[in-house]
N, C-alpha and C. Protein backbone atom coordinates (compact mmCIF):
# COMPACT_ATOMS: atom_id res chain seq x y z
N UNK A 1 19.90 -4.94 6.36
CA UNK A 1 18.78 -4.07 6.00
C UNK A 1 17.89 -3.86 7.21
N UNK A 2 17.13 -3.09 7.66
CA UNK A 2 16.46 -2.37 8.53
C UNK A 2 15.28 -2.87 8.52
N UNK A 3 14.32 -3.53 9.33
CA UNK A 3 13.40 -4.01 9.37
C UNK A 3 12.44 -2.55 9.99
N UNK A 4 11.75 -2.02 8.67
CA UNK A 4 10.60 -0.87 9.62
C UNK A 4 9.07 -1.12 9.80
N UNK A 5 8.30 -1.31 10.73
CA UNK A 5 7.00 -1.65 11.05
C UNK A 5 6.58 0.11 11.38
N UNK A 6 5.08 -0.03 10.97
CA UNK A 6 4.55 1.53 11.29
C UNK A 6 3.09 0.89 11.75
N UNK A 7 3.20 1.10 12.95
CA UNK A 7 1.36 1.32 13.62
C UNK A 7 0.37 2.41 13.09
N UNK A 8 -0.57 1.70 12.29
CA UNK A 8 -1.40 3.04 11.73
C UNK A 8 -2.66 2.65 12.20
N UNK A 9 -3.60 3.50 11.39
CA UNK A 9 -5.02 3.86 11.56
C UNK A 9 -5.32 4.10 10.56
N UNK A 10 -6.54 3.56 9.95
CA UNK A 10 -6.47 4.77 8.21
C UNK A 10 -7.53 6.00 8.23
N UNK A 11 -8.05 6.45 9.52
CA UNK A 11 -8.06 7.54 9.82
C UNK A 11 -7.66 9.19 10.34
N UNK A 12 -6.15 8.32 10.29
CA UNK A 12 -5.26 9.36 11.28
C UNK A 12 -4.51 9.41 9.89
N UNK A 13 -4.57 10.76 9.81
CA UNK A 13 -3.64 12.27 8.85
C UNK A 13 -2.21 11.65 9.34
N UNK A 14 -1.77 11.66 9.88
CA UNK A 14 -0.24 11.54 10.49
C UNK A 14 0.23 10.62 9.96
N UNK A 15 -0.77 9.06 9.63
CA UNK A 15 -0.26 7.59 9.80
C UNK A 15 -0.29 7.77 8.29
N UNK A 16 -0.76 8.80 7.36
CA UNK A 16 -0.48 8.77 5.78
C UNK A 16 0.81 9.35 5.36
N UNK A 17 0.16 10.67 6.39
CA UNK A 17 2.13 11.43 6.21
C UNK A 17 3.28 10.68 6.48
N UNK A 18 3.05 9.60 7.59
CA UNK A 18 4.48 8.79 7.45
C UNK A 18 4.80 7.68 6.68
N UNK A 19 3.40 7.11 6.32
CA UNK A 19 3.64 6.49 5.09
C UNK A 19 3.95 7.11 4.10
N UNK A 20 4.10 7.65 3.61
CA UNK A 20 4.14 8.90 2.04
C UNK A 20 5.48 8.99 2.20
N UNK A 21 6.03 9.28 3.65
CA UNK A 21 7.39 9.83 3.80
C UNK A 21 8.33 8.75 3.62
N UNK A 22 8.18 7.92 4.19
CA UNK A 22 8.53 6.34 3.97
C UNK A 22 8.81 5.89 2.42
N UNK A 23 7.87 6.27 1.74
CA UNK A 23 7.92 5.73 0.41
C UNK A 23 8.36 6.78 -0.76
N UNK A 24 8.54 7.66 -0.37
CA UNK A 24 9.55 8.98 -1.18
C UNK A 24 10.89 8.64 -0.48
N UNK A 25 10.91 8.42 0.09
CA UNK A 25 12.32 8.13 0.56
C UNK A 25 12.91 6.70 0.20
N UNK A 26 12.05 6.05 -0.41
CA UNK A 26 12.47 4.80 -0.94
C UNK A 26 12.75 3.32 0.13
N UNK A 27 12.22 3.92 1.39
CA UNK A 27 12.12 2.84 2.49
C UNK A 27 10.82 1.61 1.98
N UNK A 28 11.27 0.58 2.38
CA UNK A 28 9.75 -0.36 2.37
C UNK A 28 9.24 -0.75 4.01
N UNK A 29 8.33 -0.84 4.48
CA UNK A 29 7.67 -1.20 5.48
C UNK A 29 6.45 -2.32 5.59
N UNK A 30 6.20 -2.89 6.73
CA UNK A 30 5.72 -3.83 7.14
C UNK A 30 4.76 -2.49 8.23
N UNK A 31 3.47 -2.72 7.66
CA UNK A 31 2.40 -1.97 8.37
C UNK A 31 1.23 -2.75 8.96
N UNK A 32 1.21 -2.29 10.49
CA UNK A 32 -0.13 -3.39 11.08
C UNK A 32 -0.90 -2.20 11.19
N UNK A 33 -1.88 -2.47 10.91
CA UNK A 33 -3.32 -1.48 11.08
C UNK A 33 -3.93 -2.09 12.65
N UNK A 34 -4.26 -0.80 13.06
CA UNK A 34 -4.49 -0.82 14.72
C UNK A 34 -6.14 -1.21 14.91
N UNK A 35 -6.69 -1.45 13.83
CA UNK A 35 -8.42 -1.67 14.40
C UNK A 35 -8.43 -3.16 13.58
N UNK A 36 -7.34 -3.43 12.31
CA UNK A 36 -7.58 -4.76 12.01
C UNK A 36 -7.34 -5.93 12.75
N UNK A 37 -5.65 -5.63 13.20
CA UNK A 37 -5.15 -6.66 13.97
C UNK A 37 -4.87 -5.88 15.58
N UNK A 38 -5.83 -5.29 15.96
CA UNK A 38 -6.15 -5.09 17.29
C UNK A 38 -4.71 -6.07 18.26
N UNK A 39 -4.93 -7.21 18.21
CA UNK A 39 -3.43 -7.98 19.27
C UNK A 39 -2.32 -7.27 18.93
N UNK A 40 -1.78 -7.44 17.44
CA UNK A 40 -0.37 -7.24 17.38
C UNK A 40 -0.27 -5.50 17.67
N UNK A 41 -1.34 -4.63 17.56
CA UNK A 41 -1.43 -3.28 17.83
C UNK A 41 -1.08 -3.29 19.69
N UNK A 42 -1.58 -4.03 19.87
CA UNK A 42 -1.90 -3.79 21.48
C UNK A 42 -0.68 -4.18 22.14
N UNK A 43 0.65 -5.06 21.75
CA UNK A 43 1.94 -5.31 21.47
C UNK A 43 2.53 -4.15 21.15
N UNK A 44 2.39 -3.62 19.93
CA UNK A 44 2.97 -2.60 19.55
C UNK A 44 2.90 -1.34 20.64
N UNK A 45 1.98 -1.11 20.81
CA UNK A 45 1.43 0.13 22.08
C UNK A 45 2.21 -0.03 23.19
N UNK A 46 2.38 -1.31 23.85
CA UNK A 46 3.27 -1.75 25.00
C UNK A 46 3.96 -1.38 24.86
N UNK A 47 5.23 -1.56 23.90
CA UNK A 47 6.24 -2.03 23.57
C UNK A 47 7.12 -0.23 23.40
N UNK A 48 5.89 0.29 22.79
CA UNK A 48 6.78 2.45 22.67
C UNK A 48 6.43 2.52 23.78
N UNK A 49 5.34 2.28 24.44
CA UNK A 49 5.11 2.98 25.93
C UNK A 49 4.29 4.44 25.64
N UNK A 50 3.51 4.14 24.21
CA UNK A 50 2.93 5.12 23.93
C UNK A 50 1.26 4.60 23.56
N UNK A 51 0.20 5.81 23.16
CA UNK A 51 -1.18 5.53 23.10
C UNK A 51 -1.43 5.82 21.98
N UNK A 52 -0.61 6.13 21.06
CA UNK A 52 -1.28 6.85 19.67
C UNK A 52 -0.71 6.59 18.51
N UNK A 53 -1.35 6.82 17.46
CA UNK A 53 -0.80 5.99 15.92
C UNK A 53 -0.59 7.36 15.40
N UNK A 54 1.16 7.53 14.23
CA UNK A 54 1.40 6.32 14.00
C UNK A 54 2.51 6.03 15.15
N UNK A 55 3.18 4.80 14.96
CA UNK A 55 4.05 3.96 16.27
C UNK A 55 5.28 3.41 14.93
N UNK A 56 6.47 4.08 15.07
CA UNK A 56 7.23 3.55 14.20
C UNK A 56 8.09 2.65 15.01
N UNK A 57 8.39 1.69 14.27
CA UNK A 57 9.52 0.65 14.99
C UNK A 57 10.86 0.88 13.68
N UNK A 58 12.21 0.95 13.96
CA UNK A 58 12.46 0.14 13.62
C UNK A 58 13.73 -0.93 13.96
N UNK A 59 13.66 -2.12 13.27
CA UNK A 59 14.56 -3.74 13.88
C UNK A 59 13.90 -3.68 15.14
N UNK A 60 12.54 -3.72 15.30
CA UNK A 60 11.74 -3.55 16.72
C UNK A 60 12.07 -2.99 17.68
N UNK A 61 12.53 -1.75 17.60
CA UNK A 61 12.55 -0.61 18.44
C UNK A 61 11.75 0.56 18.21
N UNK A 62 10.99 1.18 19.21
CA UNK A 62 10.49 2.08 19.00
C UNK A 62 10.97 3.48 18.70
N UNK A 63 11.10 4.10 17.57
CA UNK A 63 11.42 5.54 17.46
C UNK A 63 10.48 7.00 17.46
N UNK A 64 9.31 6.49 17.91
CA UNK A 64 8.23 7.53 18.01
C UNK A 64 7.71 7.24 16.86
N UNK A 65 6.84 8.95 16.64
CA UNK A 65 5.69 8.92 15.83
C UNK A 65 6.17 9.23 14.25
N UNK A 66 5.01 10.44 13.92
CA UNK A 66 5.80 11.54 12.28
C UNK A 66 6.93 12.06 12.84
N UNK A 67 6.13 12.89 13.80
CA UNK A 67 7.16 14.41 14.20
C UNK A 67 8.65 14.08 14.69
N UNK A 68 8.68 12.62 14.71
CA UNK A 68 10.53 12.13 15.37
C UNK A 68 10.89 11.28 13.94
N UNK A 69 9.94 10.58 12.90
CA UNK A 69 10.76 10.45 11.61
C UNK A 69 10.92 11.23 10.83
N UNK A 70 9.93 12.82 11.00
CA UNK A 70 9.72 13.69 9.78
C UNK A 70 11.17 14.55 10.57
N UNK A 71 11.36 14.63 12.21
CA UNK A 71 12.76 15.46 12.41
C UNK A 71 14.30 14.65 11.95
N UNK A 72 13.95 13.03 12.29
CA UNK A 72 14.91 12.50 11.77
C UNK A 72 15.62 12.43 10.12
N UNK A 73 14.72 12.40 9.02
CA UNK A 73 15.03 13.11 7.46
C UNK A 73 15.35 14.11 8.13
N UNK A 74 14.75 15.20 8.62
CA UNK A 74 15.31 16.68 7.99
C UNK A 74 16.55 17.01 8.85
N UNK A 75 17.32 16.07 9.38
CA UNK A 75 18.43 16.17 9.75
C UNK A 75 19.81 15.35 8.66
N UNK A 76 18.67 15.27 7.57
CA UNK A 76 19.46 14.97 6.14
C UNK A 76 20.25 13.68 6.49
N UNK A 77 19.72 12.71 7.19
CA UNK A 77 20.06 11.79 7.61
C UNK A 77 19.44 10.27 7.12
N UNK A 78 19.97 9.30 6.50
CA UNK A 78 19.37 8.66 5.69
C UNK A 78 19.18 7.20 5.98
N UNK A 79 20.31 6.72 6.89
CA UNK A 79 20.64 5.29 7.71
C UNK A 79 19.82 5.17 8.88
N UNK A 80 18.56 4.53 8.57
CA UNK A 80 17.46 4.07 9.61
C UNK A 80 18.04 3.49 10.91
N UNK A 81 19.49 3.00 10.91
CA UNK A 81 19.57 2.52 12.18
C UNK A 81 20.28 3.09 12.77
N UNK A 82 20.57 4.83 12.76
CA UNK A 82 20.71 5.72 13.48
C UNK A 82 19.78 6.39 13.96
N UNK A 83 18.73 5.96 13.42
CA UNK A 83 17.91 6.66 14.46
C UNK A 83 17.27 6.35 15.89
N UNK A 84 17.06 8.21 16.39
CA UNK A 84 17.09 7.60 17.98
C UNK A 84 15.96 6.72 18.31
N UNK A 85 16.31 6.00 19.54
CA UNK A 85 15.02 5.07 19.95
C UNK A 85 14.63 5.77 21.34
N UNK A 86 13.22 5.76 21.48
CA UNK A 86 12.85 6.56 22.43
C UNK A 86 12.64 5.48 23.75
């Protein structure tokens, strides 16, 4: 099974849309919020080589944000561990 972590914000529009998308799709996730646990965020940030939420992992790889899980579904594609890692 696919271990998916999502870096959010609960201000950022994006970090709901990929949660929402996540959970219509019947995925479960492990979510660190970026102003609660500030360390494991600041890990996470390293680790894509990116500055902005949301930060999807997954089996701790980074696959980008919405716009690379919302292109990965609409390539009717359903096995999380095909997707690309950036």
């Amino acid at each position: 099974m696919n271990q998916v972590t999502i870096l959010t914000s609960n201000t950022c529009v994006y970090c709901h849309a990929a949660k929402s998308l996540l959970q219509r799709k019947g995925i479960d996730y492990q979510e660190v919020d970026a102003v609660k646990d500030s360390e494991q965020a600041q890990q996470l940030l390293a680790q894509s080589g990116r500055r902005t939420v949301p930060q999807i992992f997954i089996n701790q790889e980074p696959i980008g944000g919405f716009t690379e899980l919302n292109q990965f579904f609409s390539s009717n594609e359903t096995d999380l561990s095909k997707a690309p890692v950036i």
